[in-house]
N, C-alpha and C. Protein backbone atom coordinates (compact mmCIF):
# COMPACT_ATOMS: atom_id res chain seq x y z
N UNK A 1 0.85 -1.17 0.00
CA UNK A 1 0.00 0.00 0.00
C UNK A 1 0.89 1.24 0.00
N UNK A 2 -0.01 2.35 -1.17
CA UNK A 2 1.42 3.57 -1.07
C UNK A 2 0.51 4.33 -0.80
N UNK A 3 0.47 5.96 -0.60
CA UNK A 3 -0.41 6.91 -0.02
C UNK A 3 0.24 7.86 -0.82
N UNK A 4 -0.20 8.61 -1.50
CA UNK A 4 0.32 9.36 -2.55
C UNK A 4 0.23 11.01 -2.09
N UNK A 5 -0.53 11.35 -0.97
CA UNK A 5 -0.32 12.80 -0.91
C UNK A 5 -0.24 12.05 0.96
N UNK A 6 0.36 13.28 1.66
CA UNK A 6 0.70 13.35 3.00
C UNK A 6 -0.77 13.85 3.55
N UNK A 7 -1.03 13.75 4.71
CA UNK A 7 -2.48 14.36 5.76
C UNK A 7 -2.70 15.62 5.57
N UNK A 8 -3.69 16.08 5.02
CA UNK A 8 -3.95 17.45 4.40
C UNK A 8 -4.97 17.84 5.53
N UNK A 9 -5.79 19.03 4.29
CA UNK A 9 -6.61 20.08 5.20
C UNK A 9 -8.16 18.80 5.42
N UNK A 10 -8.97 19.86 6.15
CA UNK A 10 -10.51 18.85 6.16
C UNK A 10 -10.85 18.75 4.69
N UNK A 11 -11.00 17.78 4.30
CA UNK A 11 -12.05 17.19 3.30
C UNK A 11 -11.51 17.05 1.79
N UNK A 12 -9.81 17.24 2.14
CA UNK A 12 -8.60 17.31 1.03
C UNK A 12 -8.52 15.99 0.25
N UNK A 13 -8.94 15.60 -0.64
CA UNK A 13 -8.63 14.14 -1.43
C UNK A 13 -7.15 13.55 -1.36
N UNK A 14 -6.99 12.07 -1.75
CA UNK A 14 -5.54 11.76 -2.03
C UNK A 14 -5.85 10.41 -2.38
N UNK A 15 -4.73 9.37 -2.44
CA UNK A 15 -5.04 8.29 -3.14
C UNK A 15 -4.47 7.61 -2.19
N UNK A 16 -4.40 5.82 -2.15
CA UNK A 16 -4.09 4.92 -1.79
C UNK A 16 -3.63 3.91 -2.75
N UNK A 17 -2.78 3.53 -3.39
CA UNK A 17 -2.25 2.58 -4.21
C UNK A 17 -2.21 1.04 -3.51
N UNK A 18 -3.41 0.35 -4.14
CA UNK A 18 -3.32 -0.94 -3.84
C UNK A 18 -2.50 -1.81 -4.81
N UNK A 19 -1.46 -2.65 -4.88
CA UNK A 19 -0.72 -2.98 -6.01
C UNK A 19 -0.83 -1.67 -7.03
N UNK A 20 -1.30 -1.92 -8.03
CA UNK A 20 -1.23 -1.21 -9.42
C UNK A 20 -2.25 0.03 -9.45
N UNK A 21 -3.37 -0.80 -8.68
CA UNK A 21 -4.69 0.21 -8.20
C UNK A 21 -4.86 0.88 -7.30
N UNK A 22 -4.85 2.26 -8.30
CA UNK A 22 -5.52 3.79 -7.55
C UNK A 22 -6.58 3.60 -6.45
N UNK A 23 -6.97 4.27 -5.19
CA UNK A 23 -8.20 4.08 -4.67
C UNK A 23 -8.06 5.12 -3.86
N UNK A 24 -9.09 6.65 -4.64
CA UNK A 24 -9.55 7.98 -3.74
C UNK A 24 -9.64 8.10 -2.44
N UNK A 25 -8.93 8.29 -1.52
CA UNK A 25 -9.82 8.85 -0.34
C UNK A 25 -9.98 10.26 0.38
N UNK A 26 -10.76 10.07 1.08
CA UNK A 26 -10.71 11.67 1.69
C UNK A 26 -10.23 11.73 2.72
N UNK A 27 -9.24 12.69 3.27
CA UNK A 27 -8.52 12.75 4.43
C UNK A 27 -9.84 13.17 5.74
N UNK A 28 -9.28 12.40 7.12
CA UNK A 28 -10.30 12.32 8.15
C UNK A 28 -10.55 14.20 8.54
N UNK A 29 -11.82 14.28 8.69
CA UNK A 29 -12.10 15.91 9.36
C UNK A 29 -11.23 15.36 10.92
N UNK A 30 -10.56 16.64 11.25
CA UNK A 30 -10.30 16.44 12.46
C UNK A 30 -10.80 18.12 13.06
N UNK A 31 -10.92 17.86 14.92
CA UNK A 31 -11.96 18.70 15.52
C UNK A 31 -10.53 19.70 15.94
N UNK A 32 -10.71 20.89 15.58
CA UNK A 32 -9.64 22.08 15.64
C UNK A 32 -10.15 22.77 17.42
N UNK A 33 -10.92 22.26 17.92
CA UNK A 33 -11.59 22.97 19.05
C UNK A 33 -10.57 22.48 21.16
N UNK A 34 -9.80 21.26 20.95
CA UNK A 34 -9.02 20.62 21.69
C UNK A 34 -7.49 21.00 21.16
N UNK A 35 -7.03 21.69 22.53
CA UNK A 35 -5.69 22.13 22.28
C UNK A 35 -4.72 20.91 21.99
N UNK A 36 -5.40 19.81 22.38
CA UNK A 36 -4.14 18.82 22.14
C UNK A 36 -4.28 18.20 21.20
N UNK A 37 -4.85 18.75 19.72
CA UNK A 37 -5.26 18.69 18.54
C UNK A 37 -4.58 19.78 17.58
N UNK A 38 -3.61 20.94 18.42
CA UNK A 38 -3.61 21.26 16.97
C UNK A 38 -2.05 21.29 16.83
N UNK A 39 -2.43 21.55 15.38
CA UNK A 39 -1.70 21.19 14.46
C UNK A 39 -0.88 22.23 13.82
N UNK A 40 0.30 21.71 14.22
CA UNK A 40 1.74 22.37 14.00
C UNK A 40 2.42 21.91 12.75
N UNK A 41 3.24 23.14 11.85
CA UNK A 41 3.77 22.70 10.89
C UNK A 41 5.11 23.90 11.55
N UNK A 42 6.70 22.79 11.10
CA UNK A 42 7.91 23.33 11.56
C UNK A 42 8.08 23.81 10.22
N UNK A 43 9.31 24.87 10.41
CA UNK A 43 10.22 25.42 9.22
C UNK A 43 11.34 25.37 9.78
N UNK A 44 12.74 25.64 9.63
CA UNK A 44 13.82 25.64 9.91
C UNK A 44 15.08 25.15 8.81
N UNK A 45 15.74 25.95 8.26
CA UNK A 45 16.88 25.17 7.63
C UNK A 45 17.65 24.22 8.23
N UNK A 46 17.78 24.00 9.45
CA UNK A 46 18.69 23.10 10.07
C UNK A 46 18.02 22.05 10.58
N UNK A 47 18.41 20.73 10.01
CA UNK A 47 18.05 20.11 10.07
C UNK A 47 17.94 18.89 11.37
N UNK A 48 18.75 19.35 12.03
CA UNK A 48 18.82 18.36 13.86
C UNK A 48 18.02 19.22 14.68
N UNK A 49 17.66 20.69 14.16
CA UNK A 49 16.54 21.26 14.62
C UNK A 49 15.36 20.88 14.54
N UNK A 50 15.50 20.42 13.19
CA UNK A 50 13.38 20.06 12.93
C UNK A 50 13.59 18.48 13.56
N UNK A 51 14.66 17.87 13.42
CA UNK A 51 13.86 16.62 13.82
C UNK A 51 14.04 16.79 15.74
N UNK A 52 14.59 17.57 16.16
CA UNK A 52 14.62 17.61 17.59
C UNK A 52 13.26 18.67 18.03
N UNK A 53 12.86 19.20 17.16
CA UNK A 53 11.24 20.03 17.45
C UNK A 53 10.44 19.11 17.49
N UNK A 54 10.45 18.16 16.46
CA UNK A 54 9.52 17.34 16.11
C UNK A 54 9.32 16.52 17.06
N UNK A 55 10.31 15.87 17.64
CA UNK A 55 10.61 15.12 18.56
C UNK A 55 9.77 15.41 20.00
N UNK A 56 10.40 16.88 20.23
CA UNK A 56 9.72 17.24 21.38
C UNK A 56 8.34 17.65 21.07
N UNK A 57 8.06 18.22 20.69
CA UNK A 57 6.57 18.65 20.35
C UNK A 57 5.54 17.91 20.12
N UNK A 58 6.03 16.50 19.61
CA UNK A 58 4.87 15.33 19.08
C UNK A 58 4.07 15.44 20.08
N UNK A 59 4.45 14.92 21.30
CA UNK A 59 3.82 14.40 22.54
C UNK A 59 2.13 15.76 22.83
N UNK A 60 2.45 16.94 22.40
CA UNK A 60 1.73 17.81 22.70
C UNK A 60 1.13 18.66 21.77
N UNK A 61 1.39 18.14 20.25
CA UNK A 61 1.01 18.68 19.26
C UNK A 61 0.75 18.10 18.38
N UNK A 62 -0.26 18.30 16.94
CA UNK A 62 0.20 17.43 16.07
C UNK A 62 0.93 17.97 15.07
N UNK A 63 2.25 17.31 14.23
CA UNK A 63 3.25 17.93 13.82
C UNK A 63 2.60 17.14 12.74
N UNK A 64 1.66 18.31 11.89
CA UNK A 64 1.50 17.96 10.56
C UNK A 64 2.63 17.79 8.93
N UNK A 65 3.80 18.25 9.62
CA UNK A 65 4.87 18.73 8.29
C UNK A 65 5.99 19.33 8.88
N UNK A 66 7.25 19.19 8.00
CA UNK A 66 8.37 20.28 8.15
C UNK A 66 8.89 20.55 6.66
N UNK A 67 9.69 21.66 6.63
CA UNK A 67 10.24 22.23 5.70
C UNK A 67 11.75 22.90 5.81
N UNK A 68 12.29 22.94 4.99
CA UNK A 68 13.98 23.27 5.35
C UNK A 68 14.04 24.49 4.44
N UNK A 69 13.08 25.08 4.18
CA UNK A 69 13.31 26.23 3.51
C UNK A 69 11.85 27.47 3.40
N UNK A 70 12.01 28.70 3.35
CA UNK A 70 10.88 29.04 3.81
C UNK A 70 10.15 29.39 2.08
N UNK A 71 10.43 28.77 1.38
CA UNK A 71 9.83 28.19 -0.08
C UNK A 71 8.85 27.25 0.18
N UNK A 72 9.34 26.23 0.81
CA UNK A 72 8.85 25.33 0.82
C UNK A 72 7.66 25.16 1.72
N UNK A 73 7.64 25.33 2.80
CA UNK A 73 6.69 26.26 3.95
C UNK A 73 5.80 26.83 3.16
N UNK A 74 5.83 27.78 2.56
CA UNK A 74 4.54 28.61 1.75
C UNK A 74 3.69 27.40 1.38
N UNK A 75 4.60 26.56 0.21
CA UNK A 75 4.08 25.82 -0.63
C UNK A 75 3.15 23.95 0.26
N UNK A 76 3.85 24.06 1.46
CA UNK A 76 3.10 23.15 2.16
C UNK A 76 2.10 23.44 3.06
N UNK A 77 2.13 24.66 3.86
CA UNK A 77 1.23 25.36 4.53
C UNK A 77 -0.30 25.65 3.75
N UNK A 78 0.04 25.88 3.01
CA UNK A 78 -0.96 25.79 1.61
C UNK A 78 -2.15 24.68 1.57
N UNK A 79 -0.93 23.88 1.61
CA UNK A 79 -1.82 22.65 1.57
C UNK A 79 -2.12 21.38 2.37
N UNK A 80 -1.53 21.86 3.84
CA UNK A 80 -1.80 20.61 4.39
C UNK A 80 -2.83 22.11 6.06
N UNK A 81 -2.56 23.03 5.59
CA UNK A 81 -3.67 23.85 6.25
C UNK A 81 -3.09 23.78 8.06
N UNK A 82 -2.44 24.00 8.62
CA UNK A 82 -1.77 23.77 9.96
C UNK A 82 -2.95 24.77 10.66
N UNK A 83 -2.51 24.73 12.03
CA UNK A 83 -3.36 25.67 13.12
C UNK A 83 -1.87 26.53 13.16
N UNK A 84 -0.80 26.78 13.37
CA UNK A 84 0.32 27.15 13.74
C UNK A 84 1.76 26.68 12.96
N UNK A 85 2.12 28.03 12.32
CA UNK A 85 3.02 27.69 11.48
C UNK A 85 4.42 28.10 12.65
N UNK A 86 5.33 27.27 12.97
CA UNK A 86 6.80 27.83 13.78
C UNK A 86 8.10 27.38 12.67
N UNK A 87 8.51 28.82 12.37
CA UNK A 87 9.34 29.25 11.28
C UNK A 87 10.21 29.85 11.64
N UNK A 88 11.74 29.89 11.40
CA UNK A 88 12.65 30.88 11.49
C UNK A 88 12.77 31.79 10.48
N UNK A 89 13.80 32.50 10.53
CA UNK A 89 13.79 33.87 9.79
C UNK A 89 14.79 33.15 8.69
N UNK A 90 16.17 33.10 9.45
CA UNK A 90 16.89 32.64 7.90
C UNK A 90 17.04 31.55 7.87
N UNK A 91 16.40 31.22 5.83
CA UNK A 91 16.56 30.24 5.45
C UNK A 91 16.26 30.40 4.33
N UNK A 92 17.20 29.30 3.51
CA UNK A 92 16.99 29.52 2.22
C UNK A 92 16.00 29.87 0.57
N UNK A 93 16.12 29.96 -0.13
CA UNK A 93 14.96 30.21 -1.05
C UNK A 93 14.39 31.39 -0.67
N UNK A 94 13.63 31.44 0.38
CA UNK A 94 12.78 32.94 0.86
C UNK A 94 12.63 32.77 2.13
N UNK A 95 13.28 33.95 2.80
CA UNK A 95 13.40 34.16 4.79
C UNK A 95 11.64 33.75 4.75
N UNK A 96 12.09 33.68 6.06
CA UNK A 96 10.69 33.66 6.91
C UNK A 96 10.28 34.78 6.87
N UNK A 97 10.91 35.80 7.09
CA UNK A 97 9.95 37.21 6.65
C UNK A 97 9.16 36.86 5.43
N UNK A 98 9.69 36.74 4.84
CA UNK A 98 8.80 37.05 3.06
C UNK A 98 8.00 36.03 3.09
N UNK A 99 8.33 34.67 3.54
CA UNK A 99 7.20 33.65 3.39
C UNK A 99 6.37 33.98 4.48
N UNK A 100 6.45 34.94 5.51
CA UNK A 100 5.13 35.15 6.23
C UNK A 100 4.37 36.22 5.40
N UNK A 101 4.93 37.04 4.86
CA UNK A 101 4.41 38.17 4.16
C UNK A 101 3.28 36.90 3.04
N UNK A 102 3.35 36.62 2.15
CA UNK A 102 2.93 35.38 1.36
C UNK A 102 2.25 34.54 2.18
N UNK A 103 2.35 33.95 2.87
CA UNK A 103 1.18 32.93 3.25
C UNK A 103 0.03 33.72 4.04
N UNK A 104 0.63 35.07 4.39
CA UNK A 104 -0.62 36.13 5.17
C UNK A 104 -1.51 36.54 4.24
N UNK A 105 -1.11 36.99 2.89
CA UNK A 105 -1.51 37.41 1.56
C UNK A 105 -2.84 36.07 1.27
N UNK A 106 -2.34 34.97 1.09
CA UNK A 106 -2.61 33.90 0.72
C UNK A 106 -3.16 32.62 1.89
N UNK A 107 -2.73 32.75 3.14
CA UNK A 107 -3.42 32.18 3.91
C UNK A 107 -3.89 32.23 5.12
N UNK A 108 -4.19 32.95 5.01
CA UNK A 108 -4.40 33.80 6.59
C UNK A 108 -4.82 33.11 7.62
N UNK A 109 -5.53 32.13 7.40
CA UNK A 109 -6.21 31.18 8.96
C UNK A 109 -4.26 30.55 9.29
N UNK A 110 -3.81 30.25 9.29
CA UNK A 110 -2.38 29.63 9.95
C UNK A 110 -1.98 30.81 10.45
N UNK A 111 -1.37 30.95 11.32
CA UNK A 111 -0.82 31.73 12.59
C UNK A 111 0.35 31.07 12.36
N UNK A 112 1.10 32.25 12.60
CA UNK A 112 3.14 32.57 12.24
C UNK A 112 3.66 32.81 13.94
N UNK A 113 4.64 32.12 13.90
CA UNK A 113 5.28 32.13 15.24
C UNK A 113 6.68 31.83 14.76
N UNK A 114 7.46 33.15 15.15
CA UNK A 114 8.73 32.51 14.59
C UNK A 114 9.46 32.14 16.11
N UNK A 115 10.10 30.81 15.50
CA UNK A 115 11.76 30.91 16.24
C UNK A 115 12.88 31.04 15.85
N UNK A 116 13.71 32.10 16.52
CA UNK A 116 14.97 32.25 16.02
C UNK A 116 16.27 32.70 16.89
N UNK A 117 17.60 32.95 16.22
CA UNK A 117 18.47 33.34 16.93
C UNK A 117 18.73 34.75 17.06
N UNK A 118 17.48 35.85 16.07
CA UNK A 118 17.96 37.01 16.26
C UNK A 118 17.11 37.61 16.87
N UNK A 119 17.77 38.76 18.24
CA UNK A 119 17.30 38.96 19.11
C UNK A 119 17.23 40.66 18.85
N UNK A 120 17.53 41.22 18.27
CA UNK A 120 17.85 42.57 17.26
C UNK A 120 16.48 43.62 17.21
N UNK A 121 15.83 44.35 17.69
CA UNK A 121 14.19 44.73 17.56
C UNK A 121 13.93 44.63 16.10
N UNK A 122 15.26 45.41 15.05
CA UNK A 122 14.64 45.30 13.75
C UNK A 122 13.81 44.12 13.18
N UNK A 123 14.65 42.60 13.65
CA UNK A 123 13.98 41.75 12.97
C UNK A 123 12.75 41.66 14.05
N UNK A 124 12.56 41.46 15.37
CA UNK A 124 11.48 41.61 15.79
C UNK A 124 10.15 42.37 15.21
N UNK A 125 10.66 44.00 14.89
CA UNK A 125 9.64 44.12 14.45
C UNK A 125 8.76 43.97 12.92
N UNK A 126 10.22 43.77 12.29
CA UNK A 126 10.17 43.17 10.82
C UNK A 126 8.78 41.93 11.15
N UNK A 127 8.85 40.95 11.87
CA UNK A 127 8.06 39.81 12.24
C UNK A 127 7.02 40.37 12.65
N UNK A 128 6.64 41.14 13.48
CA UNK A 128 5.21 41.19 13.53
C UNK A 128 4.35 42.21 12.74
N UNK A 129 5.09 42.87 11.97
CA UNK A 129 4.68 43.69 11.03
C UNK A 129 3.80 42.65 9.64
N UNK A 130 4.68 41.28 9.98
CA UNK A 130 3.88 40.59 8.69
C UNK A 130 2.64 39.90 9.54
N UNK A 131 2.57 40.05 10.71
CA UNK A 131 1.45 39.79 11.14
C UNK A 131 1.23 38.03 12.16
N UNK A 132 2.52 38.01 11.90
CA UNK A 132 2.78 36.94 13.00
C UNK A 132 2.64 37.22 13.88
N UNK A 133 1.80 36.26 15.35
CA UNK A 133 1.71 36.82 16.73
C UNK A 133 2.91 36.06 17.51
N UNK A 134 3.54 35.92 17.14
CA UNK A 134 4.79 35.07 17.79
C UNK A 134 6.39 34.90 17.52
N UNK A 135 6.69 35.54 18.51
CA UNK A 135 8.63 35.48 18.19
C UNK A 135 8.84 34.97 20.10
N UNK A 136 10.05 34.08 19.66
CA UNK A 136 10.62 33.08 20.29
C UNK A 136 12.05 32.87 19.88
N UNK A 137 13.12 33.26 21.10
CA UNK A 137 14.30 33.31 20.88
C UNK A 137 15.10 31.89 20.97
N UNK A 138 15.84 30.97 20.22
CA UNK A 138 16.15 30.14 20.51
C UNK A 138 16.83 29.36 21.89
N UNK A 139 17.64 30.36 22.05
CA UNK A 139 18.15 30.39 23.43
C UNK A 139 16.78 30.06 24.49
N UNK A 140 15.54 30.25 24.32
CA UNK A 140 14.47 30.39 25.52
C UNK A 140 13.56 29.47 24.73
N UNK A 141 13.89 28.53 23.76
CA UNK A 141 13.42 27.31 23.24
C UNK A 141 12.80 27.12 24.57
N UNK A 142 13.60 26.43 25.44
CA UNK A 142 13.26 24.98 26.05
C UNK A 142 11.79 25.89 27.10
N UNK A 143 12.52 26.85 27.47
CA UNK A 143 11.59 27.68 28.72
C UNK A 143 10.06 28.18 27.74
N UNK A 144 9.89 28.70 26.36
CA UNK A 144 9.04 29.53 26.09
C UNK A 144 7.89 28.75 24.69
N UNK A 145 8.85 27.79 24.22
CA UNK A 145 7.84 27.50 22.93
C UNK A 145 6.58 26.66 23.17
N UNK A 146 6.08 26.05 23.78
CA UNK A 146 5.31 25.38 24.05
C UNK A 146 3.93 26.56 24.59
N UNK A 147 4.19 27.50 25.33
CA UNK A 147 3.41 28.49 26.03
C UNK A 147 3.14 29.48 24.52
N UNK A 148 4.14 29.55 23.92
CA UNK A 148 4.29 30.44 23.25
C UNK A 148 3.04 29.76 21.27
N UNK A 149 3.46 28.59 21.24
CA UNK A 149 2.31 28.10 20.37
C UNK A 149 0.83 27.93 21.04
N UNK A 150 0.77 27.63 22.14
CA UNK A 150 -0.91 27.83 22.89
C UNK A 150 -1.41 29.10 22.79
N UNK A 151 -0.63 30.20 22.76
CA UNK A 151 -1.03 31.27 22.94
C UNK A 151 -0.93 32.03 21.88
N UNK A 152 -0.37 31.95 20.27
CA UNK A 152 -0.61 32.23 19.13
C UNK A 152 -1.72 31.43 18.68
N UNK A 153 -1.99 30.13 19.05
CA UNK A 153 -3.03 29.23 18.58
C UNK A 153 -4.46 30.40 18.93
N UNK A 154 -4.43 30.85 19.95
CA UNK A 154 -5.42 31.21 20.61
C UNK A 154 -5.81 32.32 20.19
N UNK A 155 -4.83 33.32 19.34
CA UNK A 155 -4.62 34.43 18.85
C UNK A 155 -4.24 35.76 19.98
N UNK A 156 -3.50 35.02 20.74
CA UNK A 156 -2.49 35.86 21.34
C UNK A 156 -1.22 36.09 21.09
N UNK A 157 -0.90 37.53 20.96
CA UNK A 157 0.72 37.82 21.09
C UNK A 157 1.93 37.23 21.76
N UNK A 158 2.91 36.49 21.66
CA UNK A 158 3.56 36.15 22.54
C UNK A 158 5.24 36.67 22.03
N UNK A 159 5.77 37.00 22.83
CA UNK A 159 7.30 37.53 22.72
C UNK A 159 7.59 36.81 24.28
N UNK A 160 9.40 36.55 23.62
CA UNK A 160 9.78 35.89 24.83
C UNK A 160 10.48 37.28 25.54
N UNK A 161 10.55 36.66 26.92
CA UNK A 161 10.13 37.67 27.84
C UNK A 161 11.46 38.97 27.87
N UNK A 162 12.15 38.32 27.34
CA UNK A 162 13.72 38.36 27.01
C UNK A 162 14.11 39.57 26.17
N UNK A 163 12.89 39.71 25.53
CA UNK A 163 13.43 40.55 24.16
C UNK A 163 12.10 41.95 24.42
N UNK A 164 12.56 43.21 23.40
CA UNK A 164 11.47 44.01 24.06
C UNK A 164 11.23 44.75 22.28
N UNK A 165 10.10 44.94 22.11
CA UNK A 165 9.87 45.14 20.32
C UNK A 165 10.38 46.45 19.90
């Protein structure tokens, strides 16, 4: 058995390959209303990052996707529809700035939360200017991201406590 597209949005088609044969299905509605339901998509160029987010976060999220470039992010956010997008700034193809600028344009129900290493107000306020409610300094990973996606989920502002806009 092969599965030809990854877990998308509610009511997103995809296939199932039985031997040779195609067979439609529709991906399950899931209930967006239980915090321990939603659904997180990572960005990050570095890659012992996403699988160590992923890692930690499973237990308390669902980690619908990752991406190693913020190209790619646009182009999956798109389509697999997350509750909470957590993105850094640099990375290849197109920063996280610009791919938040673009998926805000283009998808506005996902909520932008970046994490990153720059602690600088410019890029701070560069980030919430595209309308992300969330910046998170790497250094305050372990202490802030978890509080910090409940509370963009929710459509609250969150900055770690650390940094001042």
């Amino acid at each position: 058995m092969h599965l030809s597209q990854t877990t998308g949005a509610n009511g997103q088609m995809g296939s199932i390959f039985l031997g040779e044969e195609r067979c439609p299905v529709e991906f399950v509605t899931r209930s967006r209303t239980n915090v321990s339901t939603i659904r997180v998509f990572l960005a990050d160029d570095n890659g012992d990052m996403l699988t160590d987010l992923r890692d930690e976060l499973a237990d308390q999220f669902d980690i619908v996707g990752v991406a190693d470039s913020g190209l790619e992010a646009v182009k999956s956010v798109r389509e697999l529809d997350p509750d909470v997008l957590v993105m850094d700034i640099t990375m290849p193809l197109l920063n996280g700035i610009e791919a938040a600028v673009q998926l805000r344009a283009v998808h506005p129900r996902t909520k932008i939360l970046f994490l990153t290493i720059h602690e600088e107000p410019e890029y701070i306020s560069a980030a919430f200017r595209t309308g992300a409610l969330g910046y998170v300094t790497k250094r305050r990973l372990a202490s802030d991201l978890v509080a910090a996606i409940r509370a963009v989920f929710e459509g609250r502002e969150f900055l770690s406590p650390s940094l001042k806009r």
